[in-house]
N, C-alpha and C. Protein backbone atom coordinates (compact mmCIF):
# COMPACT_ATOMS: atom_id res chain seq x y z
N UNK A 1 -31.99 -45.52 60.54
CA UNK A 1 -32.87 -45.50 59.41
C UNK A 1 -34.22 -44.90 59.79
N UNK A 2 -34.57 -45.12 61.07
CA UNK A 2 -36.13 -45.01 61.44
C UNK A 2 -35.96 -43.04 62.04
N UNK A 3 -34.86 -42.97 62.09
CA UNK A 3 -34.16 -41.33 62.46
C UNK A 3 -34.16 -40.46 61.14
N UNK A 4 -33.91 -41.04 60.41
CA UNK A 4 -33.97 -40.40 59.13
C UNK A 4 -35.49 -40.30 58.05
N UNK A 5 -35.89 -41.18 58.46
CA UNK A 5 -37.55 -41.38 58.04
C UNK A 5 -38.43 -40.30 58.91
N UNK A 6 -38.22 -40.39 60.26
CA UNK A 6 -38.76 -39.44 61.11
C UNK A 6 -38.79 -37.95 60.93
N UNK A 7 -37.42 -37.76 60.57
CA UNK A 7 -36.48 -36.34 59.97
C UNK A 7 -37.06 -36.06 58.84
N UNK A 8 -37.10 -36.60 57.63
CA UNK A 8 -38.01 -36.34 56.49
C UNK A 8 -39.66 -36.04 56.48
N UNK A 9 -40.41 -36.93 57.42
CA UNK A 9 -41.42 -36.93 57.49
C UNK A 9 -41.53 -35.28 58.19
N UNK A 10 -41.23 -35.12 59.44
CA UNK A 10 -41.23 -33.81 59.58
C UNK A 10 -41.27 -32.48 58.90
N UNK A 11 -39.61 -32.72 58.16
CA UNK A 11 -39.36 -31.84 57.67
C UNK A 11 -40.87 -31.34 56.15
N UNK A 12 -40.77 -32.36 55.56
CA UNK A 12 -42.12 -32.23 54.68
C UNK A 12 -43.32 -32.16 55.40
N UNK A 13 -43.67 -32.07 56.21
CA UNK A 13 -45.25 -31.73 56.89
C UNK A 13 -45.12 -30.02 57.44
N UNK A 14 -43.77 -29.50 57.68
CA UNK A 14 -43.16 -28.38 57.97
C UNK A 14 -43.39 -27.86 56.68
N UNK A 15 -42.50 -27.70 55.39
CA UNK A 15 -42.87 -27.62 54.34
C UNK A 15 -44.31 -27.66 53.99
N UNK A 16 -44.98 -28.49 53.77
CA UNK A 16 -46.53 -28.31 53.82
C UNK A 16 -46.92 -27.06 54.52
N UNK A 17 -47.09 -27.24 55.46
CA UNK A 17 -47.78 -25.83 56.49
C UNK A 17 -47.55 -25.20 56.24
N UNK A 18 -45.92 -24.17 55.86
CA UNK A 18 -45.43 -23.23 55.55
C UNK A 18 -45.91 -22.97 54.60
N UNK A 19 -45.91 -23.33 53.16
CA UNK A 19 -46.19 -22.77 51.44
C UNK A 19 -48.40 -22.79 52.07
N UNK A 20 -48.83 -23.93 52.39
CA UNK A 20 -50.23 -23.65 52.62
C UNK A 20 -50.70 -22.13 53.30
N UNK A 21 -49.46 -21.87 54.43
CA UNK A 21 -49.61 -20.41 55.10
C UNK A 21 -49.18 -19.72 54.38
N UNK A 22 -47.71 -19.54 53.64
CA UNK A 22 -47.97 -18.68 52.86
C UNK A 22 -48.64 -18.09 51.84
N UNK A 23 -49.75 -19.23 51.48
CA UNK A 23 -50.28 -19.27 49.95
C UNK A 23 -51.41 -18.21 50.80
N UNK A 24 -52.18 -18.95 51.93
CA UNK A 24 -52.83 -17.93 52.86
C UNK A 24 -52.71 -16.81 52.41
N UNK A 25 -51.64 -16.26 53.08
CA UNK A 25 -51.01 -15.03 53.21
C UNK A 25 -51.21 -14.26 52.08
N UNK A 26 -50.73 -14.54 50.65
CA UNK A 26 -50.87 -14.12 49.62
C UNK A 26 -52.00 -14.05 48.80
N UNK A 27 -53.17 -14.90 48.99
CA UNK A 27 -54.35 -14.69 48.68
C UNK A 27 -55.64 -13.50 49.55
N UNK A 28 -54.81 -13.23 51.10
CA UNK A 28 -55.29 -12.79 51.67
C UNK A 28 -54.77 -10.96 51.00
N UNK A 29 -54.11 -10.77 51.02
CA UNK A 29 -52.71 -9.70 50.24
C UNK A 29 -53.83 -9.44 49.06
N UNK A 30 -53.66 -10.09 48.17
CA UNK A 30 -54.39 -9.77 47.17
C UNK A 30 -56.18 -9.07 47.48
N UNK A 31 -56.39 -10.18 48.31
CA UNK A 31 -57.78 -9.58 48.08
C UNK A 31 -58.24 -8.94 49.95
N UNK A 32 -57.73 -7.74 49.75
CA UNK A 32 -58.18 -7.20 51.27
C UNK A 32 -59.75 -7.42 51.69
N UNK A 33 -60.47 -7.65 53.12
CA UNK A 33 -61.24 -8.08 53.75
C UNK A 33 -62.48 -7.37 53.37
N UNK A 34 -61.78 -5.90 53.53
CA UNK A 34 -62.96 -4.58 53.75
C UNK A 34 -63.65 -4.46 51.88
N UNK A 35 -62.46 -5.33 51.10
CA UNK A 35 -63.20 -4.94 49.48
C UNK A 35 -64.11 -5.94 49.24
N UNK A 36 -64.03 -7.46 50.34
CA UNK A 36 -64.74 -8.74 49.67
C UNK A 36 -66.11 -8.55 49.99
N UNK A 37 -66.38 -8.08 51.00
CA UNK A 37 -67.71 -7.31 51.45
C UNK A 37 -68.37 -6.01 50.72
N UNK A 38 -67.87 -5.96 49.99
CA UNK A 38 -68.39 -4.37 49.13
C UNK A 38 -68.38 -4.81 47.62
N UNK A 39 -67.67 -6.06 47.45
CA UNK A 39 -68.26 -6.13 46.04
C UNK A 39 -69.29 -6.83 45.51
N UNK A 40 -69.95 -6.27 44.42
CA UNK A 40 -71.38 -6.92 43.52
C UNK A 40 -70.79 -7.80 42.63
N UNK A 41 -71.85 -8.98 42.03
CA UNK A 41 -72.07 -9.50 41.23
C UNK A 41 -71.82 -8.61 39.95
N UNK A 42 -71.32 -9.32 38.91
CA UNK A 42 -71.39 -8.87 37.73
C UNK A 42 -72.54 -8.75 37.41
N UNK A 43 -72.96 -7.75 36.41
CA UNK A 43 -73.99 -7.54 35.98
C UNK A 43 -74.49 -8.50 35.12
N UNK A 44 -75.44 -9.31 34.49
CA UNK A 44 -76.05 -10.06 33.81
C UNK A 44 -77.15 -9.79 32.59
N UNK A 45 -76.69 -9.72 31.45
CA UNK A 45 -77.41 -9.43 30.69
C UNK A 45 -78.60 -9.64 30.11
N UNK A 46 -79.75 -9.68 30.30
CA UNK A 46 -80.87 -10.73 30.27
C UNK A 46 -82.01 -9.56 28.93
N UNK A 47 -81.52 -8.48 27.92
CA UNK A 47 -82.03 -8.35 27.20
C UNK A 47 -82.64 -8.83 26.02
N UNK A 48 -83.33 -9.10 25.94
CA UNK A 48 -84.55 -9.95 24.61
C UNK A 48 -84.61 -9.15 24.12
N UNK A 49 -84.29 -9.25 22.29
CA UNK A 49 -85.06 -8.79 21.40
C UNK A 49 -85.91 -8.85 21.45
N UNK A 50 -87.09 -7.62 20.77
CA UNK A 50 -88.35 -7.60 20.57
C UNK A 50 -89.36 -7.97 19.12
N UNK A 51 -88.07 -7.41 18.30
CA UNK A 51 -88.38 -7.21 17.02
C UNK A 51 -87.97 -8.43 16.31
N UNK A 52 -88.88 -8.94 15.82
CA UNK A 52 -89.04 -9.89 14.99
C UNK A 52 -87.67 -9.92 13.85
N UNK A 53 -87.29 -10.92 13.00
CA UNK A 53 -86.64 -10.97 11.80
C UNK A 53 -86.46 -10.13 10.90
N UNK A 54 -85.43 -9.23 10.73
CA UNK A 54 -86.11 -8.02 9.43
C UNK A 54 -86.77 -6.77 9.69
N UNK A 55 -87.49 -6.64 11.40
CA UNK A 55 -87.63 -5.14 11.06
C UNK A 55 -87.07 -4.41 11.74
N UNK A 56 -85.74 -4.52 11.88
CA UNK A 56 -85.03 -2.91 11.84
C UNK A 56 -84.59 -2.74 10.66
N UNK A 57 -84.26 -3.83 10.17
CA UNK A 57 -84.00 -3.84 8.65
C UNK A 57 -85.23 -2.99 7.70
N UNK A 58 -85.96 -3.74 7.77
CA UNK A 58 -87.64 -3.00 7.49
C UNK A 58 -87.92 -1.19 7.66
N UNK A 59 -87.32 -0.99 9.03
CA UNK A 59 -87.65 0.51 9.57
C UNK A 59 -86.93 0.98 8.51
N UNK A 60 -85.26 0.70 8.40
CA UNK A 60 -84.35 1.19 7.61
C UNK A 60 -84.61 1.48 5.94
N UNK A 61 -85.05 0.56 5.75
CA UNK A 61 -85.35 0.88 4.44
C UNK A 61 -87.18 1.68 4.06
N UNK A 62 -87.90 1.30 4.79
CA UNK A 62 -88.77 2.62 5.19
C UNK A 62 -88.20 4.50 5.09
N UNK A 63 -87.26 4.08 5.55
CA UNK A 63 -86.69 5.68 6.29
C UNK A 63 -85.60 6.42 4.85
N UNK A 64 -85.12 5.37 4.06
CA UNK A 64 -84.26 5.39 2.60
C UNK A 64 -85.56 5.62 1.71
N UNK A 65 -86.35 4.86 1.74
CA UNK A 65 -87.52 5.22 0.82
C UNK A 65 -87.84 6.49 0.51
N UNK A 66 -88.37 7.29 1.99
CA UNK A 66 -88.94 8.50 2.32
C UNK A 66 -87.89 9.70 2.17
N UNK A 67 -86.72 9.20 1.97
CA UNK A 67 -85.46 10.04 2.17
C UNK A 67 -85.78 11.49 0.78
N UNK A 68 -85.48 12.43 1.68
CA UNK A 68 -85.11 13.58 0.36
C UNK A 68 -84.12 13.10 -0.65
N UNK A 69 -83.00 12.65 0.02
CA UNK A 69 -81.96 12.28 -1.31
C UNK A 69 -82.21 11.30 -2.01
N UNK A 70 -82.13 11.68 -3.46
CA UNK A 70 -81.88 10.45 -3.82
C UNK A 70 -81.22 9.29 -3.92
N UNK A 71 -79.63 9.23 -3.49
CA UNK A 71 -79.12 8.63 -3.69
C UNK A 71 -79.30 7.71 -2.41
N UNK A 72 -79.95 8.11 -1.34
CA UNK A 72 -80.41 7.72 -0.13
C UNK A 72 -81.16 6.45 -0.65
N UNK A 73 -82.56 7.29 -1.49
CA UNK A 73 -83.40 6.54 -2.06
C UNK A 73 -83.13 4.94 -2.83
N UNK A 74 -82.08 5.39 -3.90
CA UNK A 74 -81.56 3.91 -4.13
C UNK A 74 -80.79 2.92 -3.49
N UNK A 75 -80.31 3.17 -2.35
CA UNK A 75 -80.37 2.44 -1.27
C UNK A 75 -80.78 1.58 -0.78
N UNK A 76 -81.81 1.79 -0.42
CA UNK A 76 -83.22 1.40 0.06
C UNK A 76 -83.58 -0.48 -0.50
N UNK A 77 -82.61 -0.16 -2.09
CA UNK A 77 -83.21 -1.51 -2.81
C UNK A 77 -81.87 -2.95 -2.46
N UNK A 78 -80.75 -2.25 -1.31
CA UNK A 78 -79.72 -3.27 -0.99
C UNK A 78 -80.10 -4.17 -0.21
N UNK A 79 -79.32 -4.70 -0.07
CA UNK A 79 -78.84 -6.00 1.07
C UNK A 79 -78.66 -5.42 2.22
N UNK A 80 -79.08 -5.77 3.50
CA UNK A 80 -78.72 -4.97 4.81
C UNK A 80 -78.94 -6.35 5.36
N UNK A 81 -77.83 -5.92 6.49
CA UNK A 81 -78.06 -6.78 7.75
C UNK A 81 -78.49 -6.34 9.27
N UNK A 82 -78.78 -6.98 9.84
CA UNK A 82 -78.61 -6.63 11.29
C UNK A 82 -77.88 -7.44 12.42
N UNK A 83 -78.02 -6.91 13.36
CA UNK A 83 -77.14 -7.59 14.48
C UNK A 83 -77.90 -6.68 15.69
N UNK A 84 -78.34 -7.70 16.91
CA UNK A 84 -78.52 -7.18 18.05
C UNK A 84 -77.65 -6.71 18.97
N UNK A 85 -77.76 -5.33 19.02
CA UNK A 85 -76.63 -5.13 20.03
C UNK A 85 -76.86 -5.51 21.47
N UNK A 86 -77.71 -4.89 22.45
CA UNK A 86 -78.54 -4.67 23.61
C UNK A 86 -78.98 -3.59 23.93
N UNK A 87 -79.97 -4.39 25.13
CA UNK A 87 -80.93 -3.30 25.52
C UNK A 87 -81.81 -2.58 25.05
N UNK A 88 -82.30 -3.22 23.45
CA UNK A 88 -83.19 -2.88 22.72
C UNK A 88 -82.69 -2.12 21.42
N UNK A 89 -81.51 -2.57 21.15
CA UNK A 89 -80.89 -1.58 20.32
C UNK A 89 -80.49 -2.49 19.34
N UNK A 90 -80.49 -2.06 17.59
CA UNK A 90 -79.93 -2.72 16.75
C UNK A 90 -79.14 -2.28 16.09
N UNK A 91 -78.28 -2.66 15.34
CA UNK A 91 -77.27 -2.21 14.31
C UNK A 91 -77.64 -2.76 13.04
N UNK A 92 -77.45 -1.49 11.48
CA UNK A 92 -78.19 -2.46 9.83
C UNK A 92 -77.39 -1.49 9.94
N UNK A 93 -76.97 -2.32 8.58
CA UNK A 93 -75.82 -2.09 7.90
C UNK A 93 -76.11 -2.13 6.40
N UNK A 94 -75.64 -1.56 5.28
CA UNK A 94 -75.61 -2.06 3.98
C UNK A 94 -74.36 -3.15 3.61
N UNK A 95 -74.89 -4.55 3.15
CA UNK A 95 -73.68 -5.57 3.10
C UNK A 95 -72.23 -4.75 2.46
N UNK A 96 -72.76 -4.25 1.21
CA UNK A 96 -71.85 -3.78 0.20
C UNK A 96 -71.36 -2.59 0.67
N UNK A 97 -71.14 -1.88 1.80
CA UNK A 97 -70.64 -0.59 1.82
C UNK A 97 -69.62 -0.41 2.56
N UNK A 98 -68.81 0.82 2.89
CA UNK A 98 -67.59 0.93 3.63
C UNK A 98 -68.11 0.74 4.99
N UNK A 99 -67.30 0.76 6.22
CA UNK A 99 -67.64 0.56 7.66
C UNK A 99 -68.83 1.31 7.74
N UNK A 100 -68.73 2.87 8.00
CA UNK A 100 -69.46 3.27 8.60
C UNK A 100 -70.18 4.19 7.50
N UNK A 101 -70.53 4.08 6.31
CA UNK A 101 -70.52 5.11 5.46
C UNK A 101 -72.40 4.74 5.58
N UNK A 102 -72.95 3.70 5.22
CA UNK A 102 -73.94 3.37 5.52
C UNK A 102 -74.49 2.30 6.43
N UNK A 103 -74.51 3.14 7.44
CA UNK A 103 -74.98 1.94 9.02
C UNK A 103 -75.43 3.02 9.75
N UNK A 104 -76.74 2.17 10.53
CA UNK A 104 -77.93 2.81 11.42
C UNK A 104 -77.94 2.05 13.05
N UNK A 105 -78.42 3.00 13.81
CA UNK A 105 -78.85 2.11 14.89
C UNK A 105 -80.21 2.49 15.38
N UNK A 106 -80.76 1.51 15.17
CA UNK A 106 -82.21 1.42 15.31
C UNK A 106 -82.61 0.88 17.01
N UNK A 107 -83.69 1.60 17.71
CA UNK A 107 -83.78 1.07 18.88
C UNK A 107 -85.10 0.89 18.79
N UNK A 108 -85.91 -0.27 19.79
CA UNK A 108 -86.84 -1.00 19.91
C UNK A 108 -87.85 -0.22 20.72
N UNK A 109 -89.26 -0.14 20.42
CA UNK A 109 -89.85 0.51 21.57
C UNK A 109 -90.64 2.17 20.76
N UNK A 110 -89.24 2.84 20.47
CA UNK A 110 -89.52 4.07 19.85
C UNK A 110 -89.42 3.97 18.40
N UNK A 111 -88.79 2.71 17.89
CA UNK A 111 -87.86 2.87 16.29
C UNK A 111 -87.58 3.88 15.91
N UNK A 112 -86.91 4.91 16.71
CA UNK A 112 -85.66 6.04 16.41
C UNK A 112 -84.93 5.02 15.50
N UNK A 113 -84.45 5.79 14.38
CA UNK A 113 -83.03 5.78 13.70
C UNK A 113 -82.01 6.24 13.83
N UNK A 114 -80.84 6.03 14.01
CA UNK A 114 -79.54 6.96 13.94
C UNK A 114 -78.34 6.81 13.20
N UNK A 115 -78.20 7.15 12.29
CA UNK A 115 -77.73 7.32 11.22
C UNK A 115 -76.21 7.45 11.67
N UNK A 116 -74.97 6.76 11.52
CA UNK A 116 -73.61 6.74 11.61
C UNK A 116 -72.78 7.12 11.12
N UNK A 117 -73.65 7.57 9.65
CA UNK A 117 -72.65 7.33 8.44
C UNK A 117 -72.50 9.14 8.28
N UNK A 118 -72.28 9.64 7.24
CA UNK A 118 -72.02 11.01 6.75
C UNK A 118 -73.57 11.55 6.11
N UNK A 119 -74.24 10.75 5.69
CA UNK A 119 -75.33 10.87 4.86
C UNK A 119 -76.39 9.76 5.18
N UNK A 120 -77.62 10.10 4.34
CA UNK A 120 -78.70 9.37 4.75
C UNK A 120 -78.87 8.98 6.40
């Protein structure tokens, strides 16, 4: 009985070592030596808006106002949203319109506009 307890105990501490070395093995496989030393940190995004509530929204409809077209012009009197993209950059949109038919990207700093759509 104490032969067979002995025999098991072995055999599972054998087992152990083996799958622990192989697991080794395979984590080592995966990630070669010469790449763990050469790689960076992910990059980290740490851009702040600048612009207050509303003015790229604001620029946008500034820029519809002044527009030669008219139909630009009535524009001007919608619903727009925004959304921060990064790095100083925004996206306005008209709520009511197709994807890209009326949407701008406005950047912080210079307030360039850039226009996405076909018009205005």
């Amino acid at each position: 009985m104490q032969l067979l307890l002995i025999l098991l105990t072995t055999v599972s501490l054998f087992l152990g070592v083996a799958c622990s070395s192989l697991d080794e093995r395979l984590r080592r496989n995966q990630e070669p030596q010469h790449t763990l030393q050469r790689r960076l940190p992910p990059p980290i995004l740490t851009s702040i808006p600048t612009f207050q509530g509303g003015k790229a929204e604001a620029l946008v409809e500034e820029m519809l106002r002044n527009h030669a077209d008219e139909r630009c012009q009535q524009k001007s009197e919608k619903d727009m949203e925004s959304v921060y993209l990064d790095n100083g950059s925004w996206n306005v949109k008209l709520l009511d319109s197709s994807p890209l038919s009326f949407r701008w990207n406005v950047r912080e700093g210079n307030n360039a506009i850039e226009s996405l759509g076909k018009y205005c």
